[in-house]
N, C-alpha and C. Protein backbone atom coordinates (compact mmCIF):
# COMPACT_ATOMS: atom_id res chain seq x y z
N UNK A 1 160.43 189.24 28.46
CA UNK A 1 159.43 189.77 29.37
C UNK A 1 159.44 188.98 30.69
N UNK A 2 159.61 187.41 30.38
CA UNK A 2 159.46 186.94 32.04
C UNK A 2 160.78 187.39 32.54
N UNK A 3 162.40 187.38 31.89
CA UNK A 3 163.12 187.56 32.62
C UNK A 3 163.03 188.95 33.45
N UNK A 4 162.50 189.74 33.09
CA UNK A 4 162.29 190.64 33.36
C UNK A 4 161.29 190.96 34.76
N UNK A 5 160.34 189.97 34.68
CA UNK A 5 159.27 189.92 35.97
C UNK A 5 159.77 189.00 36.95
N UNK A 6 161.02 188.20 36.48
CA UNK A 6 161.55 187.24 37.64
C UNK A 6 162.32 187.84 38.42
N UNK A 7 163.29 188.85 37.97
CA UNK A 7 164.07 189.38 38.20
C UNK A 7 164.09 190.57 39.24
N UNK A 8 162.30 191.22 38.83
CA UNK A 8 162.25 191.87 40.02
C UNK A 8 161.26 191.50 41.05
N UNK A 9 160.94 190.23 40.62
CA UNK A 9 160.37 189.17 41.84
C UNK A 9 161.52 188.73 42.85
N UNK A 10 162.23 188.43 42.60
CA UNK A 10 163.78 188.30 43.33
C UNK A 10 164.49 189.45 44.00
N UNK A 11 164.15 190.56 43.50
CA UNK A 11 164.65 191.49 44.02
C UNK A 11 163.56 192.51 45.20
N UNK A 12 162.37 191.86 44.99
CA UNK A 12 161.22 191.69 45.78
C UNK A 12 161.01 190.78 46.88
N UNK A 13 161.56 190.36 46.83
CA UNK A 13 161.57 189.01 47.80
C UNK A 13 162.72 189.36 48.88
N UNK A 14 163.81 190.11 48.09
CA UNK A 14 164.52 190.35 48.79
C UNK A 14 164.68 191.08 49.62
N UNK A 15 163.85 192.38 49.03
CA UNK A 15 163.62 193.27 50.22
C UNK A 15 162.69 193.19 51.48
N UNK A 16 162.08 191.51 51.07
CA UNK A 16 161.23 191.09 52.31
C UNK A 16 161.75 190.70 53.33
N UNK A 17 162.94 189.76 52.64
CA UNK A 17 164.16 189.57 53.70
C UNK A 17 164.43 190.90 54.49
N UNK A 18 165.12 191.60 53.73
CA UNK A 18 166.14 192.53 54.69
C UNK A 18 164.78 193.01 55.22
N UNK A 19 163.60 193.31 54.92
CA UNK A 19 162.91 193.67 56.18
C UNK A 19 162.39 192.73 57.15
N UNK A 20 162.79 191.35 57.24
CA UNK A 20 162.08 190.89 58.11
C UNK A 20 163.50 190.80 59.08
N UNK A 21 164.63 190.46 58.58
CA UNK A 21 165.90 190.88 59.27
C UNK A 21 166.08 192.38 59.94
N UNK A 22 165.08 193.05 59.44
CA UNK A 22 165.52 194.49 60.30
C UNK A 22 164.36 194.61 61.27
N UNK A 23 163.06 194.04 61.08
CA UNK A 23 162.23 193.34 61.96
C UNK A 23 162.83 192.83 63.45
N UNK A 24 163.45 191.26 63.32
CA UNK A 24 164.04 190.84 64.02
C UNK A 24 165.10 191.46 65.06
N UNK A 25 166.06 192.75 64.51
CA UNK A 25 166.87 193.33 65.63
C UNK A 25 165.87 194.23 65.90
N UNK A 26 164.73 194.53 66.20
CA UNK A 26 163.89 195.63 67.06
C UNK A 26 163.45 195.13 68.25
N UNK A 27 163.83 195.45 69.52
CA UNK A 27 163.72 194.67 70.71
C UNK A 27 162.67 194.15 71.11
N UNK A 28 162.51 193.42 71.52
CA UNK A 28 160.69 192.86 71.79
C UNK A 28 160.65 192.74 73.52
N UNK A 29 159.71 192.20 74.29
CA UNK A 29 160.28 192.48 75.96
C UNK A 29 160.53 191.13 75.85
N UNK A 30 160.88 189.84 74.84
CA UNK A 30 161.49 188.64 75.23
C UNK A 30 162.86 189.28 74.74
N UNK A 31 163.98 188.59 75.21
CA UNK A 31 165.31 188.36 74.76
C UNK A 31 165.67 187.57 73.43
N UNK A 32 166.34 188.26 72.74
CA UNK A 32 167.05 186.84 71.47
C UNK A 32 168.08 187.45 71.52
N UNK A 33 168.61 186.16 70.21
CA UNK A 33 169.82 186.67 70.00
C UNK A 33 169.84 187.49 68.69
N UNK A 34 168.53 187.56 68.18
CA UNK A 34 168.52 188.74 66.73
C UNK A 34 168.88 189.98 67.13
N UNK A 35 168.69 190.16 68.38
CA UNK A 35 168.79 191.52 69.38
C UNK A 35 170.12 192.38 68.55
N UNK A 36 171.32 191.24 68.46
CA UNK A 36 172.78 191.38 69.00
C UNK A 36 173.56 191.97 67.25
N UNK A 37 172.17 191.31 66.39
CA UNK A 37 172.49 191.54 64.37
C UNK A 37 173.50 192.10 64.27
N UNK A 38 173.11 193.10 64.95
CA UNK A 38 173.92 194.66 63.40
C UNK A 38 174.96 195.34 65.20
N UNK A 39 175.48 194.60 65.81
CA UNK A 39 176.31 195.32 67.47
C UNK A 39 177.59 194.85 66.16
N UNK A 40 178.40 195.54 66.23
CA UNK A 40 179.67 195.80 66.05
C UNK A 40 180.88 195.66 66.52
N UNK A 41 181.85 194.99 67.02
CA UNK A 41 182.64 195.08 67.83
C UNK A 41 184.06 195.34 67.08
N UNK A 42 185.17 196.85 68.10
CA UNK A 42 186.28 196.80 67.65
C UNK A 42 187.21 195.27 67.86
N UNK A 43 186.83 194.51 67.37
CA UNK A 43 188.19 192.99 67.55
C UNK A 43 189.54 193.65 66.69
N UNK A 44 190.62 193.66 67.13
CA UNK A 44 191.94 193.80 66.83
C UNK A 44 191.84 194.61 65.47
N UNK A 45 191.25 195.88 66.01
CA UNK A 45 190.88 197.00 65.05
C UNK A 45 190.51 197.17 63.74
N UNK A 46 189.54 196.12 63.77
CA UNK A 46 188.56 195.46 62.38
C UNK A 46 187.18 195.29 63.36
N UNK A 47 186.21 195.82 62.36
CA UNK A 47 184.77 195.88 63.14
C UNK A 47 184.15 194.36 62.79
N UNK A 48 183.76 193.96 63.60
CA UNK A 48 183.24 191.69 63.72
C UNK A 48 182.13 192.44 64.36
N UNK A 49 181.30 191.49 63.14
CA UNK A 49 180.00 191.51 64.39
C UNK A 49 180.20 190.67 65.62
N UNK A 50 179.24 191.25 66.64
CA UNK A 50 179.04 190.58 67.66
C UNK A 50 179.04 188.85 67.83
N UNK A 51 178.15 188.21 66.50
CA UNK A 51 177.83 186.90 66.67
C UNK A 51 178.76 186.50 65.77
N UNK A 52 180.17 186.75 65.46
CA UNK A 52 181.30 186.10 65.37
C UNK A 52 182.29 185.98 66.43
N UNK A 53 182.00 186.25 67.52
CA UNK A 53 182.70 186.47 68.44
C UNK A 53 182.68 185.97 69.72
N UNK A 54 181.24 185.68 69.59
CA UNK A 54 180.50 184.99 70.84
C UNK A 54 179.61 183.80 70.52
N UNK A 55 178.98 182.89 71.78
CA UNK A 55 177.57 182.36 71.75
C UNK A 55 176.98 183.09 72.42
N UNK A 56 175.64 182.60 72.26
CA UNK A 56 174.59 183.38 73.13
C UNK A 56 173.37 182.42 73.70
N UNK A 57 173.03 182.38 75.15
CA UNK A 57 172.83 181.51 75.80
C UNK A 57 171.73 182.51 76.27
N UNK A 58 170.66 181.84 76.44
CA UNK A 58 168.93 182.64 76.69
C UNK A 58 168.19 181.85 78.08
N UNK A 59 169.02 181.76 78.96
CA UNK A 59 168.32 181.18 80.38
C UNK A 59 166.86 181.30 80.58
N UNK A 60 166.53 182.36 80.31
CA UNK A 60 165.04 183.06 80.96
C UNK A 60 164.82 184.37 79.51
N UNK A 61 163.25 184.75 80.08
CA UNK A 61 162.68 185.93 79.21
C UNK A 61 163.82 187.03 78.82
N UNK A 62 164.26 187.69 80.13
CA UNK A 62 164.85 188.78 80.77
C UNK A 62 166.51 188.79 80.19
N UNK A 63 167.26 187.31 80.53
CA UNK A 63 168.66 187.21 81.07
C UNK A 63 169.38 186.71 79.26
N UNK A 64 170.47 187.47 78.83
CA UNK A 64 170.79 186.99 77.83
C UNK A 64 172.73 186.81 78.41
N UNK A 65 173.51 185.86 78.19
CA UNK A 65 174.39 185.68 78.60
C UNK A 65 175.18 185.09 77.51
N UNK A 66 176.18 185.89 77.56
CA UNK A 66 177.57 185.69 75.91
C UNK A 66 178.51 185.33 76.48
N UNK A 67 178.93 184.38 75.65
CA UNK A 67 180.20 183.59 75.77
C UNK A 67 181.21 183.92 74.99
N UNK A 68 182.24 184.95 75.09
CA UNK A 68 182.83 184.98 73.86
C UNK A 68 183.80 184.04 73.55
N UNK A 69 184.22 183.59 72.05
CA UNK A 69 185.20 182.55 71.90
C UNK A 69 186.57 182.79 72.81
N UNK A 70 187.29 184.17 72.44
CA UNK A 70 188.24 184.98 72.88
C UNK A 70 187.85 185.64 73.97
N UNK A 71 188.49 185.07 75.48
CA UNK A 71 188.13 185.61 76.49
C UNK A 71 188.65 187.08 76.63
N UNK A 72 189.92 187.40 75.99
CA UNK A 72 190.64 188.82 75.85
C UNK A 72 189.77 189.65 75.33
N UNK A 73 188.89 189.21 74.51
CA UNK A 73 187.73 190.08 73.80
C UNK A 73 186.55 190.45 74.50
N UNK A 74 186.71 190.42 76.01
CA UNK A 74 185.25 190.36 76.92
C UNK A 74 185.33 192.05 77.21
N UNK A 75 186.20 192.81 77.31
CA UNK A 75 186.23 194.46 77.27
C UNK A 75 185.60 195.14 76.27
N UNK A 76 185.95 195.03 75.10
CA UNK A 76 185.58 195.37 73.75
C UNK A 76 184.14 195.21 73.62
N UNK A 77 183.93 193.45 73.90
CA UNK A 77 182.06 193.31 73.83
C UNK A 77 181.45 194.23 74.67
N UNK A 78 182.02 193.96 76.11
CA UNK A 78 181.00 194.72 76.71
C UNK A 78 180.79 196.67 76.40
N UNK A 79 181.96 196.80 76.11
CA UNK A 79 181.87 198.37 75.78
C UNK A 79 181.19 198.16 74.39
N UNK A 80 180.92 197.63 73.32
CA UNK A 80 180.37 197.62 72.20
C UNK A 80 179.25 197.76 72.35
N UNK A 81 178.28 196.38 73.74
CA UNK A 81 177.12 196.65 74.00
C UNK A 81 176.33 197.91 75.01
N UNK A 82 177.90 198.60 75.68
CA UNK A 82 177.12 199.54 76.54
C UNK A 82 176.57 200.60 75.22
N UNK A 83 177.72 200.63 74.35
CA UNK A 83 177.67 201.45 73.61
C UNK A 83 176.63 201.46 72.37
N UNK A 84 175.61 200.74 72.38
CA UNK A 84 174.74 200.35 71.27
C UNK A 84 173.14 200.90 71.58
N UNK A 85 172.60 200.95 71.10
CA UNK A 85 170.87 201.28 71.31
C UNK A 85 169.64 200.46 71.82
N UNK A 86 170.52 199.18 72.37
CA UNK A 86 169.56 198.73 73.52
C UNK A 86 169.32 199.26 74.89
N UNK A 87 170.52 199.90 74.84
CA UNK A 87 169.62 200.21 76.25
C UNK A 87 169.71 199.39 77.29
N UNK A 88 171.06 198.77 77.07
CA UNK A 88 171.40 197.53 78.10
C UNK A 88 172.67 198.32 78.81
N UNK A 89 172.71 197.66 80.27
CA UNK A 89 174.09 197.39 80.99
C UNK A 89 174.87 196.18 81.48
N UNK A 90 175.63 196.10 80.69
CA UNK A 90 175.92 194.16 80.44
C UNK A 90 177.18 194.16 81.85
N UNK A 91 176.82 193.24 82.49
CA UNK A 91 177.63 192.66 83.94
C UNK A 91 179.01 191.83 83.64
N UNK A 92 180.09 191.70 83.61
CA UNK A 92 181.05 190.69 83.35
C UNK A 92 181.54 190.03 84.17
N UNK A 93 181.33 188.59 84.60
CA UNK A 93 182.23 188.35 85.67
C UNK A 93 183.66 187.42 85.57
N UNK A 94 184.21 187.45 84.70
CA UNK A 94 185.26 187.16 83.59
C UNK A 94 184.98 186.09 82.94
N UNK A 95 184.17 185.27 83.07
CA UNK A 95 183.62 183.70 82.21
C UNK A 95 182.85 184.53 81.32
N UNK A 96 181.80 184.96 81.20
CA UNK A 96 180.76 185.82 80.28
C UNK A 96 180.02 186.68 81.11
N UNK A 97 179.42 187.34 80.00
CA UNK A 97 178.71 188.77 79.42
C UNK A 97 177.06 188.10 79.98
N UNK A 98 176.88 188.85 81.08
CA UNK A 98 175.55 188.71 81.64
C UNK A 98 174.63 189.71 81.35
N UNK A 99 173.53 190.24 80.80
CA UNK A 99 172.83 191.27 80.22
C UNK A 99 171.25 190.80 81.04
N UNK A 100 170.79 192.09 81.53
CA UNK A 100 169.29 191.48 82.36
C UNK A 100 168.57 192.82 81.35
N UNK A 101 167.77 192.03 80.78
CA UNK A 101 166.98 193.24 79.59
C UNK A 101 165.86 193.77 80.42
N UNK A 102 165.45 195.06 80.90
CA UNK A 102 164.96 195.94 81.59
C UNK A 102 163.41 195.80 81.14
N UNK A 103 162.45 195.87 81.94
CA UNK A 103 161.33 195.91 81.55
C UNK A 103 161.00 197.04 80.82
N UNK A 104 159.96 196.94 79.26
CA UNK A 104 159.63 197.73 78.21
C UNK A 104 158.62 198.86 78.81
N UNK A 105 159.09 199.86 79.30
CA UNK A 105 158.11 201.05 79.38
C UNK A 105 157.33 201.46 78.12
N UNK A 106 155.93 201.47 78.64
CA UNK A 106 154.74 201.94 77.50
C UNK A 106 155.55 203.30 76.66
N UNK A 107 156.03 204.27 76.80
CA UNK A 107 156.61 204.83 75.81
C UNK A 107 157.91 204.31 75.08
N UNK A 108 158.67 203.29 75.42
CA UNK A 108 159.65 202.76 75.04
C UNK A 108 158.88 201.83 73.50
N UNK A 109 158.18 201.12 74.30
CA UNK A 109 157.36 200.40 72.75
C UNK A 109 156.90 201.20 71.92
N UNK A 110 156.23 202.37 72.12
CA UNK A 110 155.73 203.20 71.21
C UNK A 110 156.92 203.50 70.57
N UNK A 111 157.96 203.95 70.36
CA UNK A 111 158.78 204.26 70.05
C UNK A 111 159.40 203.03 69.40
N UNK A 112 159.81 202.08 69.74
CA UNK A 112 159.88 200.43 69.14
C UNK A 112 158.93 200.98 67.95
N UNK A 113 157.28 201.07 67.80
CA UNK A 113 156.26 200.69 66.82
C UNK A 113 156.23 201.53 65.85
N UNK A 114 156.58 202.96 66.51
CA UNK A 114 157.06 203.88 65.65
C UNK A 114 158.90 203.30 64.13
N UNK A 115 159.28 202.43 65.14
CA UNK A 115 160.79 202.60 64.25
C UNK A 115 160.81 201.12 63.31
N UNK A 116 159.19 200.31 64.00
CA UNK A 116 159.07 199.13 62.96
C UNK A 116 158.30 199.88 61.93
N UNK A 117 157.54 200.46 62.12
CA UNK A 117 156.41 201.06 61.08
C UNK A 117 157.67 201.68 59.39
N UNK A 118 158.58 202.51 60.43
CA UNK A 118 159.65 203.47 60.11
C UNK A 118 159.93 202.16 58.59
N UNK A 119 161.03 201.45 59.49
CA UNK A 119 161.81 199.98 59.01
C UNK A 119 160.61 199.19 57.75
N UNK A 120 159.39 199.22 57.93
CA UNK A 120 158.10 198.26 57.39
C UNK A 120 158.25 199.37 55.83
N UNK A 121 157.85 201.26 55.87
CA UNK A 121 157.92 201.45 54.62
C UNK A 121 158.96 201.70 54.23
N UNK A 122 160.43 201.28 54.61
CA UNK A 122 161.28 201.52 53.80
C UNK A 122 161.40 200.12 52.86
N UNK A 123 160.93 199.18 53.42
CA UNK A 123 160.89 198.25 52.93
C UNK A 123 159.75 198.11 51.90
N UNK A 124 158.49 198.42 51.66
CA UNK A 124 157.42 199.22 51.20
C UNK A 124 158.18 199.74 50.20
N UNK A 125 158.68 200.94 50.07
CA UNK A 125 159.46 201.85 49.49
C UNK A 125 160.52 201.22 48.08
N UNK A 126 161.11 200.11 48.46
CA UNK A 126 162.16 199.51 47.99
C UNK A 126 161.45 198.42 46.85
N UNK A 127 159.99 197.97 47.80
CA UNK A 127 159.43 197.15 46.36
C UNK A 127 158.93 197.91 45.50
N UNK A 128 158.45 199.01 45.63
CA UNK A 128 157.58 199.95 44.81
C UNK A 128 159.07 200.56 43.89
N UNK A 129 160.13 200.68 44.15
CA UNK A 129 161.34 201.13 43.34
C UNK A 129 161.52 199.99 42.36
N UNK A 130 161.29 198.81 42.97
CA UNK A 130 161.27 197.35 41.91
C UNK A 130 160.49 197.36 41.00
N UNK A 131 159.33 197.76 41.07
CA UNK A 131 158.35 197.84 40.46
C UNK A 131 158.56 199.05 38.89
N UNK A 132 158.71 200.07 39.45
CA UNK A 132 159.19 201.43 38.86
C UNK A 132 160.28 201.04 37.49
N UNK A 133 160.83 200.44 37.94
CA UNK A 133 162.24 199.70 37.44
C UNK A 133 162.00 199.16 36.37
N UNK A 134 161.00 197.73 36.70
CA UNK A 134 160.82 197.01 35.81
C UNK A 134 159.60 197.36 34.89
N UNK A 135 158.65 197.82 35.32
CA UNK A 135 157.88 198.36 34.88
C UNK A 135 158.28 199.50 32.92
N UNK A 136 159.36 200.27 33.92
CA UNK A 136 160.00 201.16 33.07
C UNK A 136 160.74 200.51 31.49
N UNK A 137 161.36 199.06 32.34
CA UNK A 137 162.09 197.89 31.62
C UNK A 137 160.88 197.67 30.45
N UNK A 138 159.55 197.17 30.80
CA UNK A 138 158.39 196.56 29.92
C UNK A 138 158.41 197.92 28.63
N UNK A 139 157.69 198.78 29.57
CA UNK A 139 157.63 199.93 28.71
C UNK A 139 158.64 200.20 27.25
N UNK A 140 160.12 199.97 27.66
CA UNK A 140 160.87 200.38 26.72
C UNK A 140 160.86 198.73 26.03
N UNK A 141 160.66 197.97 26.15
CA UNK A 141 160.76 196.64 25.36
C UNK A 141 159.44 196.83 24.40
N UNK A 142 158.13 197.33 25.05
CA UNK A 142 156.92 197.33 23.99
C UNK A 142 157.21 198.83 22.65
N UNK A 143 158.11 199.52 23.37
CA UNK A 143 157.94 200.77 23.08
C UNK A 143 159.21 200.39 21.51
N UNK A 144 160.39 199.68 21.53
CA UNK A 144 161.22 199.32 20.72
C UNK A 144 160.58 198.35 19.70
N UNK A 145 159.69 197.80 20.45
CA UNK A 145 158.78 196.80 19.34
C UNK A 145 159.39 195.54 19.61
N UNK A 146 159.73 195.19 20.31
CA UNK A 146 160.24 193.80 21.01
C UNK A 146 158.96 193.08 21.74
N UNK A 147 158.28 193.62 22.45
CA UNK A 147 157.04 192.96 22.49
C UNK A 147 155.66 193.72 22.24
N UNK A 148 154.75 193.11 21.70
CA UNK A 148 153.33 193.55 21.82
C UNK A 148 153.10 194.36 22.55
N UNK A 149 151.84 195.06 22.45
CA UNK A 149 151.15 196.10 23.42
C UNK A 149 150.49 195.55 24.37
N UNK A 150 150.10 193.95 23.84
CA UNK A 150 149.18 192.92 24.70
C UNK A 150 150.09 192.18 25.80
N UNK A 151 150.95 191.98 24.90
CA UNK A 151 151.89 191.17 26.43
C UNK A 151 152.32 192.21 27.12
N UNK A 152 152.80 193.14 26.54
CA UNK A 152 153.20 194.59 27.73
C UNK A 152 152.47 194.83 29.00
N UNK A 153 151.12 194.99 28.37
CA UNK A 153 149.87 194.97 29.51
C UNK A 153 149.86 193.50 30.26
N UNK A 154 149.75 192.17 30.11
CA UNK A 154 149.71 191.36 30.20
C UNK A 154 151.18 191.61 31.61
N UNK A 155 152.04 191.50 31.21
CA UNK A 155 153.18 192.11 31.98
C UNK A 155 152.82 192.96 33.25
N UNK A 156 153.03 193.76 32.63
CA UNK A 156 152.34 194.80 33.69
C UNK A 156 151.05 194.59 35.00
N UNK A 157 150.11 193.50 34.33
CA UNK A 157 149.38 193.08 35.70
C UNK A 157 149.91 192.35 36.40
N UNK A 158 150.70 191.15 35.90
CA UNK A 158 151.97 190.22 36.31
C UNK A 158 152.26 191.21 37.87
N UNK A 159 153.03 192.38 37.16
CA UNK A 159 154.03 193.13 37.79
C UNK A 159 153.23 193.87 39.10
N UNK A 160 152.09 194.27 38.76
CA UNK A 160 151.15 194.74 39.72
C UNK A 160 150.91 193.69 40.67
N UNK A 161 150.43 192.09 40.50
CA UNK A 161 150.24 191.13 41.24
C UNK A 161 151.37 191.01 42.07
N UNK A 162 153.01 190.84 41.51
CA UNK A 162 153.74 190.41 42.55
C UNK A 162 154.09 191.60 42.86
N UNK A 163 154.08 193.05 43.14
CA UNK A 163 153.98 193.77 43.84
C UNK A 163 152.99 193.89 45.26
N UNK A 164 151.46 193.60 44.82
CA UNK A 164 150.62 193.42 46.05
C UNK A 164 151.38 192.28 46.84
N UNK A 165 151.49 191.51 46.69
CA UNK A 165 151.69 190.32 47.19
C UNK A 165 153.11 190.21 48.11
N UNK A 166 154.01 191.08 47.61
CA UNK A 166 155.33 191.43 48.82
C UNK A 166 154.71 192.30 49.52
N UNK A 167 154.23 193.48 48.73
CA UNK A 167 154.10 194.57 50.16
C UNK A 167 152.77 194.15 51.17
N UNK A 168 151.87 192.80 50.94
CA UNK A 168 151.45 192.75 51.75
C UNK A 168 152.13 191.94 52.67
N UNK A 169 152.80 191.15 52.37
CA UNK A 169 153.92 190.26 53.34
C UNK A 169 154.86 191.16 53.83
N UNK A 170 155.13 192.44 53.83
CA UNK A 170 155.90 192.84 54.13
C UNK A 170 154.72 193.70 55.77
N UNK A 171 153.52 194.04 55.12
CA UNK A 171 152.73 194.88 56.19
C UNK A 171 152.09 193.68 57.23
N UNK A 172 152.00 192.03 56.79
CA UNK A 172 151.95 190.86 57.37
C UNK A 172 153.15 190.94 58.98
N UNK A 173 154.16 191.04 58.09
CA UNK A 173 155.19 191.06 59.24
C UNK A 173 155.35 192.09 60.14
N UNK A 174 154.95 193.52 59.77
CA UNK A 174 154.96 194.40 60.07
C UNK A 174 153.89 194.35 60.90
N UNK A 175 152.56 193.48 61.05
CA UNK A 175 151.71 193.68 62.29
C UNK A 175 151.91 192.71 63.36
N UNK A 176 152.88 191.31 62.89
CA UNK A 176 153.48 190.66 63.77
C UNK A 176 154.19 191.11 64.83
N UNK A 177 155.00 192.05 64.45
CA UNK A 177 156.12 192.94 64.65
C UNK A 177 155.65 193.79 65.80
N UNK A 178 154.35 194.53 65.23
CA UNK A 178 153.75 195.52 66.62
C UNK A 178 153.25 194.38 67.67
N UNK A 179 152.36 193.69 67.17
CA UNK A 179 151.41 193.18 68.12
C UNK A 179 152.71 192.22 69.66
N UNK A 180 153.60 192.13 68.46
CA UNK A 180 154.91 191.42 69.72
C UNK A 180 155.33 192.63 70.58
N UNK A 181 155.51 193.38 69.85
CA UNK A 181 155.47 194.51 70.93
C UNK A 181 154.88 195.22 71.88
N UNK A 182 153.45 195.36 71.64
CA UNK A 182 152.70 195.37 72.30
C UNK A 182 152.21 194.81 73.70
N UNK A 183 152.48 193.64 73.03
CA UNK A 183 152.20 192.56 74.18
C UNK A 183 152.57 192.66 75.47
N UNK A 184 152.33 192.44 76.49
CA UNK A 184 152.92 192.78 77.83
C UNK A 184 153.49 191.92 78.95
């Protein structure tokens, strides 16, 4: 029974990660380099992420500036980033990748709050499948006669507790998330 509640405590936890990682690439009006996560680049016709390829240097709010290791690779980045969903037009002046991040128009964030909300219940979604799972797991262990009806239940609130307890860390981050956006 505990392996069973650890197991999708872990797999709960995890989906807090990947949502706070899918959190992080949603643009905010400061610059990072979480921005750059999931950019893709063709390198010698194998897709590298972006942050194998480069540093990334944060002067100011606005200005994000890449260094790539491989200066031959400064075409590719920059077409990778015209080509991506920021919404950037990156400058090259053959040393590095100069990017000036555009001020956040009030419908631009809405749209940001809309695609964290989006990102927040899929993540939502994924613990409640954990839950389902293991839940289902208890069921057939009380139901074979492997455990009690008492620890089953016993279980089962277990399973209810660390369920509240991600998806509220998950709607935690998720108001971090707007209110950064928001912000002006």
């Amino acid at each position: 029974m505990d392996e069973i509640l650890l197991e999708a405590e872990e797999k709960m936890e995890r989906a807090v990660e990947v949502a706070k990682e899918e959190f992080a690439g949603i643009r905010t009006g400061r610059a990072n380099s979480g921005m750059f996560s999931k950019i893709m680049v063709d390198y010698y016709g194998a897709p590298t992420p972006l942050q194998q390829l480069a540093s990334f240097n944060i002067p100011d709010a606005r200005t994000v500036l890449i260094n790539p290791f491989d200066k031959s690779a400064m075409t590719v980045i920059e077409k990778a980033l015209r080509e991506s969903d920021l919404g950037v037009n990156p400058s090259n002046d053959g040393v590095a990748i100069r990017i000036v991040m555009p001020a956040l128009t009030e419908e631009r964030r809405r749209d940001y709050v809309k695609l964290a909300k989006t990102k927040g219940e899929d993540g939502r979604v994924s613990i409640r499948s954990v839950r389902r799972k293991a839940k289902d797991q208890i069921d057939k262990a009380v139901k074979d006669g492997e455990y009690g009806e008492d620890e089953g239940a016993r279980a089962e609130k277990e399973l209810e507790a660390l369920t509240k307890r991600h998806v509220e860390a998950i709607d935690a981050l998720l108001a971090g998330k707007e209110a950064e956006l928001l912000e002006v």
